[in-house]
PDB file of N, CA and C in Angstrom:
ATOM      1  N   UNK A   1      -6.810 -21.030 -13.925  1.00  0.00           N
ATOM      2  CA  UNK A   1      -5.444 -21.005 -14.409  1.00  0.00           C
ATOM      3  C   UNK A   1      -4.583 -20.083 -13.529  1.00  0.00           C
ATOM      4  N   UNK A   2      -4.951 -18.861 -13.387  1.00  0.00           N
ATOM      5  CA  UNK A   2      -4.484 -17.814 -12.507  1.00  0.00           C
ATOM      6  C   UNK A   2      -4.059 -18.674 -10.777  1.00  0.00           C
ATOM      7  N   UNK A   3      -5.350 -19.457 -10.187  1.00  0.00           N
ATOM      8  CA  UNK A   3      -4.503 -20.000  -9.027  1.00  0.00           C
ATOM      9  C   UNK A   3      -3.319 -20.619  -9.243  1.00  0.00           C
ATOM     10  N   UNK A   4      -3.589 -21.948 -10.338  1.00  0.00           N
ATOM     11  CA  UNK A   4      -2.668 -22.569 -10.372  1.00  0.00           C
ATOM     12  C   UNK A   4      -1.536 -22.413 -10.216  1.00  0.00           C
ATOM     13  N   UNK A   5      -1.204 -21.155 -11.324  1.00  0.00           N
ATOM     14  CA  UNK A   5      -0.214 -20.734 -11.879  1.00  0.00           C
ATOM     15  C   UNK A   5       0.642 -19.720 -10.360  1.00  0.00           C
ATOM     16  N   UNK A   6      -0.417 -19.540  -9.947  1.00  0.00           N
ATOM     17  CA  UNK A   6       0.243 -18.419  -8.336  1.00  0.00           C
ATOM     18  C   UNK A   6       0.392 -19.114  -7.165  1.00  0.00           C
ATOM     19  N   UNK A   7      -0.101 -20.551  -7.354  1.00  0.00           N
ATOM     20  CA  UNK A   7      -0.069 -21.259  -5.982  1.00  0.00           C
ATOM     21  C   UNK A   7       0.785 -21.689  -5.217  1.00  0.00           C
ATOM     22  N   UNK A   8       2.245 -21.487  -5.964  1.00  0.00           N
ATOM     23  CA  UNK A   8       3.658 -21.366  -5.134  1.00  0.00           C
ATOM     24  C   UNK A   8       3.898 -20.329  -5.241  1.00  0.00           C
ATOM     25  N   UNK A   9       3.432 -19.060  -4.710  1.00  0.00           N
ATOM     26  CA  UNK A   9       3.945 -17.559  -4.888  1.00  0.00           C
ATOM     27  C   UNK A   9       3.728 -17.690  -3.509  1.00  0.00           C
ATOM     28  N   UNK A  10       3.202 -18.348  -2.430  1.00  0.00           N
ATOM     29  CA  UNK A  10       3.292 -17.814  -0.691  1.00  0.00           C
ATOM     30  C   UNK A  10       4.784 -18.911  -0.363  1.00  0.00           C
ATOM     31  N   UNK A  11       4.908 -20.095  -0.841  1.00  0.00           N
ATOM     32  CA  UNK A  11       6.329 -20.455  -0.395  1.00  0.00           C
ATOM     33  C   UNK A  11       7.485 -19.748  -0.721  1.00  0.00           C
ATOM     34  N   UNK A  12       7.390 -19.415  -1.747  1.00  0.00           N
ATOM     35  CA  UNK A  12       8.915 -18.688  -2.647  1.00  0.00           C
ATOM     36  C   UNK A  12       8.845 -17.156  -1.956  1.00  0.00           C
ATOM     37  N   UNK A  13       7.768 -16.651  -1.906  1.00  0.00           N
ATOM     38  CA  UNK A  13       8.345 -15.396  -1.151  1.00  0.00           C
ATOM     39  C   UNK A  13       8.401 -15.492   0.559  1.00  0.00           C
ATOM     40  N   UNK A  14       7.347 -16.971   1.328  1.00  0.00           N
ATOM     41  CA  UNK A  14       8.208 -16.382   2.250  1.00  0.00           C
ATOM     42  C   UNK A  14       9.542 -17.527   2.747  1.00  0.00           C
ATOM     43  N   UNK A  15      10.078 -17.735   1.614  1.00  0.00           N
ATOM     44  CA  UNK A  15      11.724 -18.578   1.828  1.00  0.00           C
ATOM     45  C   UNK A  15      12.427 -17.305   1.481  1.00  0.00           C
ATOM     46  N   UNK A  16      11.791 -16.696   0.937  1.00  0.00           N
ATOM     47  CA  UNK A  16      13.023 -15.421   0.490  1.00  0.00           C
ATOM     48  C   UNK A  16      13.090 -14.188   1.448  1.00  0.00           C
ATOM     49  N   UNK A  17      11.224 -14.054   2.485  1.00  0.00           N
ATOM     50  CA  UNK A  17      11.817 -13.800   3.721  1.00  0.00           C
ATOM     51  C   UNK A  17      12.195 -13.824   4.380  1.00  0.00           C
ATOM     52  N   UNK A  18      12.639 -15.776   4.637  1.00  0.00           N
ATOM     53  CA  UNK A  18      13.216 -16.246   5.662  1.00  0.00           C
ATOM     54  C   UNK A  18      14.786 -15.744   5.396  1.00  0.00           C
ATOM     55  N   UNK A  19      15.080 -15.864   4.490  1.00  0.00           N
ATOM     56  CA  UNK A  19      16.554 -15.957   3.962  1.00  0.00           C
ATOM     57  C   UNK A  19      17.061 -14.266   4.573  1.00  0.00           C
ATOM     58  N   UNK A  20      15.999 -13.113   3.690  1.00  0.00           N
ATOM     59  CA  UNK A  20      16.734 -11.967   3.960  1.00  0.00           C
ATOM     60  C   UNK A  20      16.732 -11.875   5.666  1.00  0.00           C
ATOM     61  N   UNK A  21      15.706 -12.239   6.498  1.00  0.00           N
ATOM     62  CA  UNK A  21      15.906 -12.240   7.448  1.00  0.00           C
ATOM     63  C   UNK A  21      16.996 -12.400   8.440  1.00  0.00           C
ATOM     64  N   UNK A  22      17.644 -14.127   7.743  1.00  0.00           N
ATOM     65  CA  UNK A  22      18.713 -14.315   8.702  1.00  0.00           C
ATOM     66  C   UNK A  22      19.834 -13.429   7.838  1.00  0.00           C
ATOM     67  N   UNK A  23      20.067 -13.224   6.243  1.00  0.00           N
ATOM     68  CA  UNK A  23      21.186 -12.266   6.448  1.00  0.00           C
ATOM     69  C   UNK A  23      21.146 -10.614   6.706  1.00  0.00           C
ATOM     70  N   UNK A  24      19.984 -10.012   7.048  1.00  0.00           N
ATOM     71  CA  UNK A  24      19.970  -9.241   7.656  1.00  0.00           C
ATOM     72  C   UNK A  24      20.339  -9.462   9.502  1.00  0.00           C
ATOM     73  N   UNK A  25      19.631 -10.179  10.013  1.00  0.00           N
ATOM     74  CA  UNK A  25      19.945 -10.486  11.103  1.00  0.00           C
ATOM     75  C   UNK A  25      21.526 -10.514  11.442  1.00  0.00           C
ATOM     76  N   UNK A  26      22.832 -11.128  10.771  1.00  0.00           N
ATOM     77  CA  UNK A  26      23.586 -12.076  10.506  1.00  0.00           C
ATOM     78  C   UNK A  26      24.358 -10.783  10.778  1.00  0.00           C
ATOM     79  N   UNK A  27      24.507  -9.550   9.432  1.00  0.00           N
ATOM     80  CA  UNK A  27      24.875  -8.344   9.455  1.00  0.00           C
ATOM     81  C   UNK A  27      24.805  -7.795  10.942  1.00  0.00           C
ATOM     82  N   UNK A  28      23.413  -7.588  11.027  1.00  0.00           N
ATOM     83  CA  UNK A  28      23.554  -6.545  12.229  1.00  0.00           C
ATOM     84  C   UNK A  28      24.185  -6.461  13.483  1.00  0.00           C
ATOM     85  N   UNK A  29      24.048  -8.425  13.439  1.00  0.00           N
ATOM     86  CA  UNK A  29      25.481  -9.246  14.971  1.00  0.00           C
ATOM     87  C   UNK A  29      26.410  -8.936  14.362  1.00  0.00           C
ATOM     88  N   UNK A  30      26.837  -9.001  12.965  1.00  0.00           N
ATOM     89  CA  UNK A  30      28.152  -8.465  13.190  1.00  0.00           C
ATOM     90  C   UNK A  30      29.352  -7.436  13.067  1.00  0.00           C
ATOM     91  N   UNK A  31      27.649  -6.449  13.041  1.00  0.00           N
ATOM     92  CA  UNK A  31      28.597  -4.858  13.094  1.00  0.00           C
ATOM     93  C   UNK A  31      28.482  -4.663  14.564  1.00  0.00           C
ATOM     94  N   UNK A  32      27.404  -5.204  15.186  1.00  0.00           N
ATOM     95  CA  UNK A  32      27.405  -4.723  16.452  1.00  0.00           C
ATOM     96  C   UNK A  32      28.558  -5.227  17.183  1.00  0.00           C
ATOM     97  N   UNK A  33      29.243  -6.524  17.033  1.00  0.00           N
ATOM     98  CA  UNK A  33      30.159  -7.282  17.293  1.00  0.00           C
ATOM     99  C   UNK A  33      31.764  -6.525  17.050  1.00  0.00           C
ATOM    100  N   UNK A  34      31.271  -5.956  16.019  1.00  0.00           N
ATOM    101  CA  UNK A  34      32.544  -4.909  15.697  1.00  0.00           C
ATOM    102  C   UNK A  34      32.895  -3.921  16.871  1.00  0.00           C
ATOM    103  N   UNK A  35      32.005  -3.400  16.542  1.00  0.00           N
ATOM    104  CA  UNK A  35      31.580  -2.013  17.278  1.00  0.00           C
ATOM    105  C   UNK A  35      31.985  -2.371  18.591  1.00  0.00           C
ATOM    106  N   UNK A  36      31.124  -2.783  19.563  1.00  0.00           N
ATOM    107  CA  UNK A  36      30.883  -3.643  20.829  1.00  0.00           C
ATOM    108  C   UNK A  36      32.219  -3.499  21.621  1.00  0.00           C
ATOM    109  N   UNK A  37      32.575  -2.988  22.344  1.00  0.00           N
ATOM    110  CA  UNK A  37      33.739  -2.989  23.364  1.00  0.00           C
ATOM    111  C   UNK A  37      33.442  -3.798  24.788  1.00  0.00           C
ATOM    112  N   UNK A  38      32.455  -3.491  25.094  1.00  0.00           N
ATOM    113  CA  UNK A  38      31.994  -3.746  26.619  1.00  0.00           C
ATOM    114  C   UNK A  38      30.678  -4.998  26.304  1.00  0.00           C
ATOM    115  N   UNK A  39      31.139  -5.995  26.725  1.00  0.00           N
ATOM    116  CA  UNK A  39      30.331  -7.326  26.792  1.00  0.00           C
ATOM    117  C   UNK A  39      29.195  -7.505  27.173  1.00  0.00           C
ATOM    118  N   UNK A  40      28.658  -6.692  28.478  1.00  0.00           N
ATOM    119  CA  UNK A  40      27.120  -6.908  28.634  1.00  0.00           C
ATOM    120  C   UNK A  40      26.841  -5.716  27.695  1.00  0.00           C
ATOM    121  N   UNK A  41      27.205  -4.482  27.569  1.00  0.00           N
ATOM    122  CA  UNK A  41      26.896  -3.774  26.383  1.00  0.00           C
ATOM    123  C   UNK A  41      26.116  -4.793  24.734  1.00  0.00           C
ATOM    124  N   UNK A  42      26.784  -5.267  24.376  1.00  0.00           N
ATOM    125  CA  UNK A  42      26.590  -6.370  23.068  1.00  0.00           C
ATOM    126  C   UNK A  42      25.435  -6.687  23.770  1.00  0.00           C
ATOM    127  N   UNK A  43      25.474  -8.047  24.744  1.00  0.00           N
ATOM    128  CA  UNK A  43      24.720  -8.594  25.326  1.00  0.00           C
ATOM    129  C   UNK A  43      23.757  -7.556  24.829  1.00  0.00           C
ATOM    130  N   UNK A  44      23.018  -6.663  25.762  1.00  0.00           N
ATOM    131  CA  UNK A  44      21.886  -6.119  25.664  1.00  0.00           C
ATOM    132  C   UNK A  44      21.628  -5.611  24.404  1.00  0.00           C
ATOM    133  N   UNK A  45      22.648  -5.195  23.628  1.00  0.00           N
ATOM    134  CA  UNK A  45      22.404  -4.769  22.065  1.00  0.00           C
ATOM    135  C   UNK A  45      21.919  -5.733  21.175  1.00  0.00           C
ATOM    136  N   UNK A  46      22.208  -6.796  21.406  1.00  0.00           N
ATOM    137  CA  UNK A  46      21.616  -7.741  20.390  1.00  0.00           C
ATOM    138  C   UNK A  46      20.916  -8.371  20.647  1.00  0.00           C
ATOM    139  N   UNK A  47      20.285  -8.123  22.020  1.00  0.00           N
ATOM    140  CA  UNK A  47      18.826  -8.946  22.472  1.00  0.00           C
ATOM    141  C   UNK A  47      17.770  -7.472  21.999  1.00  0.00           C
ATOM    142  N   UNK A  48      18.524  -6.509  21.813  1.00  0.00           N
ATOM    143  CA  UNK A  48      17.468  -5.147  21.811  1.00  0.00           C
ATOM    144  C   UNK A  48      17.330  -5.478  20.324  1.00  0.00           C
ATOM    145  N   UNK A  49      17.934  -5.647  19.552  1.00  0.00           N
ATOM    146  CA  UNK A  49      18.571  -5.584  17.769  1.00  0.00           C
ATOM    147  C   UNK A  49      17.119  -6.434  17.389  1.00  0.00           C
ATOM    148  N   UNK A  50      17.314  -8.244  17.995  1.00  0.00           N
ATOM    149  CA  UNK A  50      16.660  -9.370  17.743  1.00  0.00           C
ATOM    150  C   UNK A  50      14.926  -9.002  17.796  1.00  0.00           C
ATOM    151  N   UNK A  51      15.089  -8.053  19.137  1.00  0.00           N
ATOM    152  CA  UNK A  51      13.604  -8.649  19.580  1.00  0.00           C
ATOM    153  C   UNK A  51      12.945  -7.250  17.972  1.00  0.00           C
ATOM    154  N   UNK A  52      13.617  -6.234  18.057  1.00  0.00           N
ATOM    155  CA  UNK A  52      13.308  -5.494  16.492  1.00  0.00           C
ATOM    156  C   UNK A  52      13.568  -6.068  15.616  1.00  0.00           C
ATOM    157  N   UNK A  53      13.909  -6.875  15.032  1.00  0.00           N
ATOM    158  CA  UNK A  53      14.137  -7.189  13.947  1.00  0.00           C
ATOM    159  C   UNK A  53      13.033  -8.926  14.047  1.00  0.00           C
ATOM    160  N   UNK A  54      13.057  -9.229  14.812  1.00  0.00           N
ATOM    161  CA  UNK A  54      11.629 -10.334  15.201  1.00  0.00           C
ATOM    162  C   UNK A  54      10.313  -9.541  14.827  1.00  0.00           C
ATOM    163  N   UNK A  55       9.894  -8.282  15.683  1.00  0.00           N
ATOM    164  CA  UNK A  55       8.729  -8.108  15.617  1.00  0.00           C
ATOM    165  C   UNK A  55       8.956  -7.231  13.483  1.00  0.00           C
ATOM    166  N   UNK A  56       9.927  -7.063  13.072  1.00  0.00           N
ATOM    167  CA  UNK A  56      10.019  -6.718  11.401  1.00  0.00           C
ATOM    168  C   UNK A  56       9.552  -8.037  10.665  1.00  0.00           C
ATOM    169  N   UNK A  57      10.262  -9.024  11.372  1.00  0.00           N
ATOM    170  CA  UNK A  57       9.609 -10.205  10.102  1.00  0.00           C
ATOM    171  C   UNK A  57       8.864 -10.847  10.935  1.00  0.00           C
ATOM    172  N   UNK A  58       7.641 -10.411  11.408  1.00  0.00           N
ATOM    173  CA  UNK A  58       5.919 -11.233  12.280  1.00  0.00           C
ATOM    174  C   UNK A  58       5.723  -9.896  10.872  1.00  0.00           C
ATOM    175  N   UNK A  59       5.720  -8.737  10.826  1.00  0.00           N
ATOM    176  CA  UNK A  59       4.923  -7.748  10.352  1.00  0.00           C
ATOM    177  C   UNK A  59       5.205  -7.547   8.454  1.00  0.00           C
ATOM    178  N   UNK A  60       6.281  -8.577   8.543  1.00  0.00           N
ATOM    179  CA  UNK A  60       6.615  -9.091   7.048  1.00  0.00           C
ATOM    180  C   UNK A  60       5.609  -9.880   6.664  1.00  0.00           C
ATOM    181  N   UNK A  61       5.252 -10.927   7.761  1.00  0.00           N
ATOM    182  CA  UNK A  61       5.004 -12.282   7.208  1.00  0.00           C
ATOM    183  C   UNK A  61       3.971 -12.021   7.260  1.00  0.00           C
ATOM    184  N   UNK A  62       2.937 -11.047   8.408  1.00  0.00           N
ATOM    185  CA  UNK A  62       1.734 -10.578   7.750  1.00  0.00           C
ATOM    186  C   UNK A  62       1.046  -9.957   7.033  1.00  0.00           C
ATOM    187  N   UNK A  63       1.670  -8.933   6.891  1.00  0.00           N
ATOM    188  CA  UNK A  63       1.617  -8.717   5.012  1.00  0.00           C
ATOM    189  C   UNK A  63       1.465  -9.671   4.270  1.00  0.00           C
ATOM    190  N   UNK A  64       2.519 -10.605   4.103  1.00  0.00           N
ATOM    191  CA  UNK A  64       2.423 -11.802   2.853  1.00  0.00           C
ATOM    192  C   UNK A  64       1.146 -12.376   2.973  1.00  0.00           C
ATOM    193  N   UNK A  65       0.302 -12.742   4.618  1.00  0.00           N
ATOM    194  CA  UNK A  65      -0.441 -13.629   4.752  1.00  0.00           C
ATOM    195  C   UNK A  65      -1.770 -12.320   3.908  1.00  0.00           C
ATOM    196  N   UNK A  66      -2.043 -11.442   4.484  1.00  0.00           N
ATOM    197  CA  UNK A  66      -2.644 -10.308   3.508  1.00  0.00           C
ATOM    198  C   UNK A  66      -2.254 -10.585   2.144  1.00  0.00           C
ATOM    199  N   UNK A  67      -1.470 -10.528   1.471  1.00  0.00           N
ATOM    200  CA  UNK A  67      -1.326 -10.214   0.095  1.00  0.00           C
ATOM    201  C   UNK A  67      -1.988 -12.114  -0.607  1.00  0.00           C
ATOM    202  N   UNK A  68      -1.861 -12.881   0.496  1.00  0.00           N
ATOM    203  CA  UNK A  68      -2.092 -14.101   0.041  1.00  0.00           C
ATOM    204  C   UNK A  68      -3.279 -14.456  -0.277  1.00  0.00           C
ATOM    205  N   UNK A  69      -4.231 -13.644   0.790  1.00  0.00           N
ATOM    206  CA  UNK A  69      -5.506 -13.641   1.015  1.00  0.00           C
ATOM    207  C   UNK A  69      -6.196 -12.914  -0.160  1.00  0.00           C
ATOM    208  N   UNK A  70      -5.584 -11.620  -0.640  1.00  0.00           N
ATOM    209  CA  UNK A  70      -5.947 -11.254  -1.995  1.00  0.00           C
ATOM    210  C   UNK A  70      -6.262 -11.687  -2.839  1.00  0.00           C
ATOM    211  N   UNK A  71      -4.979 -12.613  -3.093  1.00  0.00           N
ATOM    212  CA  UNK A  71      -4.913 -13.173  -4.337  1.00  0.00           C
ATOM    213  C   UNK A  71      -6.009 -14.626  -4.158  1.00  0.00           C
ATOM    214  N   UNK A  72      -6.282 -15.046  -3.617  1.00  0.00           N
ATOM    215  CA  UNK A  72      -7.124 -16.108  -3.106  1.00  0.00           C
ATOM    216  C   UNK A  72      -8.439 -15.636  -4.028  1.00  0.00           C
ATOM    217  N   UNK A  73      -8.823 -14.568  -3.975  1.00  0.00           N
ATOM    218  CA  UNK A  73      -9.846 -13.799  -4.460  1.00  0.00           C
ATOM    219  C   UNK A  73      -9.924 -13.746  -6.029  1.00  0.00           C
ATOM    220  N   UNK A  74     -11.167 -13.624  -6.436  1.00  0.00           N
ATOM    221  CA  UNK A  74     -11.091 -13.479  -7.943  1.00  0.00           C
ATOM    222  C   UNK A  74     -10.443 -12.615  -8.425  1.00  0.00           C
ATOM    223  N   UNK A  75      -9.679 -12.807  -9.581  1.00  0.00           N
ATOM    224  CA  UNK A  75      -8.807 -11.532 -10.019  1.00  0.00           C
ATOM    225  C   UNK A  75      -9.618 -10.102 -10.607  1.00  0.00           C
ATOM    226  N   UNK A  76     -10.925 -10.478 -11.169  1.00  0.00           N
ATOM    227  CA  UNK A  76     -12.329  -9.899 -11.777  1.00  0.00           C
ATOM    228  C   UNK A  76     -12.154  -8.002 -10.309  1.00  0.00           C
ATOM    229  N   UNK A  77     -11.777  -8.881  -9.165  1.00  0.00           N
ATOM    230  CA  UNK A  77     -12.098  -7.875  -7.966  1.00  0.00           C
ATOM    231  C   UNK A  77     -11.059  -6.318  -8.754  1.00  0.00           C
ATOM    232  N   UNK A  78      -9.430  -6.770  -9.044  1.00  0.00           N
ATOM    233  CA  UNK A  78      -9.293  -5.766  -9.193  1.00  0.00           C
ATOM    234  C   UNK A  78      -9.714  -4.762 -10.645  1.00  0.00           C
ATOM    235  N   UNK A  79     -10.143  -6.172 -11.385  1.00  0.00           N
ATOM    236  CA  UNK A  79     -10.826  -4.648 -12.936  1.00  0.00           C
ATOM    237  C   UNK A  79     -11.832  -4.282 -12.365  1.00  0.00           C
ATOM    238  N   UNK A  80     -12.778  -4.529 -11.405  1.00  0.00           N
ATOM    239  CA  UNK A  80     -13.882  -3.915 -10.762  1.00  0.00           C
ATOM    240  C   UNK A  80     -13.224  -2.430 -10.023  1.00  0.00           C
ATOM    241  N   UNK A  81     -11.676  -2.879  -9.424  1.00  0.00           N
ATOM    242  CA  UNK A  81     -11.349  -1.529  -8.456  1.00  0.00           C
ATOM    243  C   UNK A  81     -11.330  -0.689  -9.834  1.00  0.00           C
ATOM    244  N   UNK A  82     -10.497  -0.981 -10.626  1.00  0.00           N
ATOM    245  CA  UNK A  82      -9.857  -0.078 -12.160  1.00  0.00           C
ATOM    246  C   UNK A  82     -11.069   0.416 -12.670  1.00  0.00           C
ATOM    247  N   UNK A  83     -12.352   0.064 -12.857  1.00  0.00           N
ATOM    248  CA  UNK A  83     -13.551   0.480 -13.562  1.00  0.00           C
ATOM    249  C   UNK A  83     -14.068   1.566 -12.653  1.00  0.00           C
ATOM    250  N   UNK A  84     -14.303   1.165 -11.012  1.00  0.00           N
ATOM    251  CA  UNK A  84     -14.833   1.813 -10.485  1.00  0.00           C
ATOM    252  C   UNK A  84     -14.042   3.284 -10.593  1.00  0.00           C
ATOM    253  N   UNK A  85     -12.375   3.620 -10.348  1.00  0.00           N
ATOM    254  CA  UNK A  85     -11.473   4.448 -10.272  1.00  0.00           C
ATOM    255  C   UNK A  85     -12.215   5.408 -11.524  1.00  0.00           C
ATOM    256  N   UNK A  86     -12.042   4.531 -12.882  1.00  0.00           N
ATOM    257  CA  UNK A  86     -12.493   5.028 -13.999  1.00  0.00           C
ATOM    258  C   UNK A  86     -13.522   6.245 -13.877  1.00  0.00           C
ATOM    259  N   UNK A  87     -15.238   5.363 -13.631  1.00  0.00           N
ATOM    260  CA  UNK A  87     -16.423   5.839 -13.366  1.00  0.00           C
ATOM    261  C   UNK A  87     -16.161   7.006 -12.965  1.00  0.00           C
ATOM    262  N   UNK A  88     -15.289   6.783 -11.667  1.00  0.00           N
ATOM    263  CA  UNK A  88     -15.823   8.359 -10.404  1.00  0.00           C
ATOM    264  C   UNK A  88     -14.924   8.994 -11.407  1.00  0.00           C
ATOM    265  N   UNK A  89     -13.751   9.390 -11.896  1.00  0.00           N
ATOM    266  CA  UNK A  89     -12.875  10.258 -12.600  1.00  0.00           C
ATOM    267  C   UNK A  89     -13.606  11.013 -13.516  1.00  0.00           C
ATOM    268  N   UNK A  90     -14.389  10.020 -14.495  1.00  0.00           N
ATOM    269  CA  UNK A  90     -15.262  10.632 -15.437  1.00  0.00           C
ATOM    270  C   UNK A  90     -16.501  11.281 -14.786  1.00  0.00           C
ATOM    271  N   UNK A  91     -17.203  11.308 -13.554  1.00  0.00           N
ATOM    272  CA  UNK A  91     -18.273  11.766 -12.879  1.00  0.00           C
ATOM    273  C   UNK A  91     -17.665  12.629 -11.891  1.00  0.00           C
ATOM    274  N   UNK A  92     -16.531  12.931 -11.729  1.00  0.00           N
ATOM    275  CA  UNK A  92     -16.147  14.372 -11.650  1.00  0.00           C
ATOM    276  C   UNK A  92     -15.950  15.393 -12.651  1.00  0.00           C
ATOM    277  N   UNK A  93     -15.468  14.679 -13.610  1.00  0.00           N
ATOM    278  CA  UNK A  93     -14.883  15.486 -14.812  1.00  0.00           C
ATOM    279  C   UNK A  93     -16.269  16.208 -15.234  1.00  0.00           C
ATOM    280  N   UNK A  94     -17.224  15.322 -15.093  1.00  0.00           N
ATOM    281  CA  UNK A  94     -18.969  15.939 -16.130  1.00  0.00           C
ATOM    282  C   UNK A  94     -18.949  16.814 -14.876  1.00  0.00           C
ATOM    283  N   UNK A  95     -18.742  16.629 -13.149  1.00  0.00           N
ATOM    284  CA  UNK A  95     -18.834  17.628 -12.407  1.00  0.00           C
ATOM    285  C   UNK A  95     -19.211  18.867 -12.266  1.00  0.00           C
ATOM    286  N   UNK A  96     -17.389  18.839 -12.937  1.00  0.00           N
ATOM    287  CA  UNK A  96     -16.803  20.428 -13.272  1.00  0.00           C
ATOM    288  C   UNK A  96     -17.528  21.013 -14.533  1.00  0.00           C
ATOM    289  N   UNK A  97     -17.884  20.117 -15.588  1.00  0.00           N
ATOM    290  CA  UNK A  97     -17.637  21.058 -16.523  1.00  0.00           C
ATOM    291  C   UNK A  97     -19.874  21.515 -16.217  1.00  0.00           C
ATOM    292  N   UNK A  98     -20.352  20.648 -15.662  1.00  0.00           N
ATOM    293  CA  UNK A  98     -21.741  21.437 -15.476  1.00  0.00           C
ATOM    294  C   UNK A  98     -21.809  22.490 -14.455  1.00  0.00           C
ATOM    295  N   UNK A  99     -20.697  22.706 -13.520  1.00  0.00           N
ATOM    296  CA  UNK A  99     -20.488  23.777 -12.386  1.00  0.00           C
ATOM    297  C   UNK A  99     -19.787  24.783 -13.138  1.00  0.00           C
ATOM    298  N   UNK A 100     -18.971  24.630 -14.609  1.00  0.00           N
ATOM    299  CA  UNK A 100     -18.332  25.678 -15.086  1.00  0.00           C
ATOM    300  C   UNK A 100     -20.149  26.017 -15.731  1.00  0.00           C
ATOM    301  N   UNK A 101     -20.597  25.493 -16.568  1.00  0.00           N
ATOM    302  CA  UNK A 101     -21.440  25.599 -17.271  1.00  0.00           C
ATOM    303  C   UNK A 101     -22.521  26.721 -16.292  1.00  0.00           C
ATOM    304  N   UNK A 102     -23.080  26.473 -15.273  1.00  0.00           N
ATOM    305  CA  UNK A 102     -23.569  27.129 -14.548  1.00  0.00           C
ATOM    306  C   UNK A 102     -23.362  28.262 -13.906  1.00  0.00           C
ATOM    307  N   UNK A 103     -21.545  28.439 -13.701  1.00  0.00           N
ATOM    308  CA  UNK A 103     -21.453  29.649 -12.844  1.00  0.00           C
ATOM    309  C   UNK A 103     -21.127  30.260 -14.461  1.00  0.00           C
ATOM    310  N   UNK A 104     -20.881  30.236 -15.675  1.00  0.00           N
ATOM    311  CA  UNK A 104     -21.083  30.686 -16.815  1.00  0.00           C
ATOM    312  C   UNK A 104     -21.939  31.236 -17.172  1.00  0.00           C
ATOM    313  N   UNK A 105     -23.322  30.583 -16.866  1.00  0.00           N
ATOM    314  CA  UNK A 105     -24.662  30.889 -16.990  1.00  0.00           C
ATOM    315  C   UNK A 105     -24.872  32.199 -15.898  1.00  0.00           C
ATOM    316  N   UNK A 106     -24.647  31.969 -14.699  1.00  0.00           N
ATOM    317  CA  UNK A 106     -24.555  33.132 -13.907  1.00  0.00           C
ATOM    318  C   UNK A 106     -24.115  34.515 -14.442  1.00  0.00           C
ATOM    319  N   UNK A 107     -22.641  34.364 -15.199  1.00  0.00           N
ATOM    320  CA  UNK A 107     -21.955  35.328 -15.146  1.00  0.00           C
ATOM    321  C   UNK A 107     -22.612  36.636 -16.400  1.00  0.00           C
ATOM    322  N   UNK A 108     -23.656  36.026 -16.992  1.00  0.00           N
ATOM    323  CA  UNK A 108     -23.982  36.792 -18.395  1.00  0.00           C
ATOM    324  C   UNK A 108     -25.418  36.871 -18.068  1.00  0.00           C
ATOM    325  N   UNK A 109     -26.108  38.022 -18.131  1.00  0.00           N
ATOM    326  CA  UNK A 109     -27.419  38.784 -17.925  1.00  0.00           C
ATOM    327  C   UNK A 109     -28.308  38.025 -18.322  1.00  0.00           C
ATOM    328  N   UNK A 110     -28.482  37.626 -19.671  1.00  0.00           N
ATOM    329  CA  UNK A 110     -29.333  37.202 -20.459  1.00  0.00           C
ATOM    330  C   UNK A 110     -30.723  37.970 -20.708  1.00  0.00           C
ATOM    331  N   UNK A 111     -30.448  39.396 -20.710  1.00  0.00           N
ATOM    332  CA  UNK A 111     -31.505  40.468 -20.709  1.00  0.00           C
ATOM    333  C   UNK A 111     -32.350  40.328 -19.704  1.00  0.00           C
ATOM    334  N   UNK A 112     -32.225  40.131 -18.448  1.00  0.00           N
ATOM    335  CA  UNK A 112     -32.816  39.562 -17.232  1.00  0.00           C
ATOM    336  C   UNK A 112     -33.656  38.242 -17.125  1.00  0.00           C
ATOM    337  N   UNK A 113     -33.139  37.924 -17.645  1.00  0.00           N
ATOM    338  CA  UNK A 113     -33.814  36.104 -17.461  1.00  0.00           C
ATOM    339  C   UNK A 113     -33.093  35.547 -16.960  1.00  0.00           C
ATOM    340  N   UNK A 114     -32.072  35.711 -15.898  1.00  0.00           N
ATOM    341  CA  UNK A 114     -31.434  34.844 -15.240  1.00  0.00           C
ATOM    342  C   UNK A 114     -31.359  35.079 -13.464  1.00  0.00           C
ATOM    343  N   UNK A 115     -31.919  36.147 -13.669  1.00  0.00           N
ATOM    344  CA  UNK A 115     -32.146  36.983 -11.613  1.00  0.00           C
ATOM    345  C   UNK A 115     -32.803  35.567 -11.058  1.00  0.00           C
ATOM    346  N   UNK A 116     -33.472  34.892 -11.692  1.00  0.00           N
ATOM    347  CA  UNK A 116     -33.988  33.969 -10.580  1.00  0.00           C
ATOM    348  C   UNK A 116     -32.981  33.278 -10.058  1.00  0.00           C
ATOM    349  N   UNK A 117     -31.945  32.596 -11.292  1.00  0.00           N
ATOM    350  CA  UNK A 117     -30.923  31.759 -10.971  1.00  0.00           C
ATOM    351  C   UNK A 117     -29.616  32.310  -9.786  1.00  0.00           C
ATOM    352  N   UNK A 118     -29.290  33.671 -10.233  1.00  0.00           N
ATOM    353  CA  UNK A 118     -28.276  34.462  -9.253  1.00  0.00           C
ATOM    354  C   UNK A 118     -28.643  34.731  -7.437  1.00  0.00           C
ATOM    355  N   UNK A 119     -30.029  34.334  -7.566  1.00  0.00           N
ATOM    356  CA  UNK A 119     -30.683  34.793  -5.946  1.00  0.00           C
ATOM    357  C   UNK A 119     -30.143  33.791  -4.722  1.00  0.00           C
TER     358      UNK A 119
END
């Protein structure tokens, strides 16, 4: 159900990269266009602008192709990440409190029954 239901989530987001793309693109010709006094000036500004803003959406669209690839995957993967997160949190927590427990044990004589442990 989960594919089904997600299996137009790689067209719709990347039409909506395509889109911000060209009106980002669109903007930036035409402040530079503003701006711009001197003609090969522009010229080189907006071949410098393009070829950055080209290599922004290759590094958009691979992300998406990443995030696509995720989801391709059983969804089971991420309550496995959430459980695992869980586990270690709680197996630090027992950590601390047997390292408090111990340097506790250290800190009190116990009528000398504890010199072995302090050595």
């Amino acid at each position: 159900m989960f594919h089904v239901q997600s299996s137009r989530w790689y067209e719709i987001a990347d039409s909506h990269l395509e889109a911000l793309h060209e009106k980002i693109s669109a903007f930036v010709k035409a402040v530079l266009r503003h701006i711009g006094k001197d003609e090969q000036v522009l010229v080189e500004l907006l071949e410098i602008t393009d070829v950055s803003l080209q290599s922004s959406k290759k590094a958009a669209k691979d992300e998406l192709q990443n995030i696509l690839e995720d989801e391709k995957q059983q969804p089971i993967t991420y309550n496995h990440y959430y459980t695992d997160n869980v586990q270690n949190s709680c197996q630090e927590v027992t950590k601390k409190l047997i390292r408090k427990a111990m340097d506790e044990t250290k800190a009190h004589d116990w009528n000398g029954g504890n010199e072995v442990l302090c050595r």
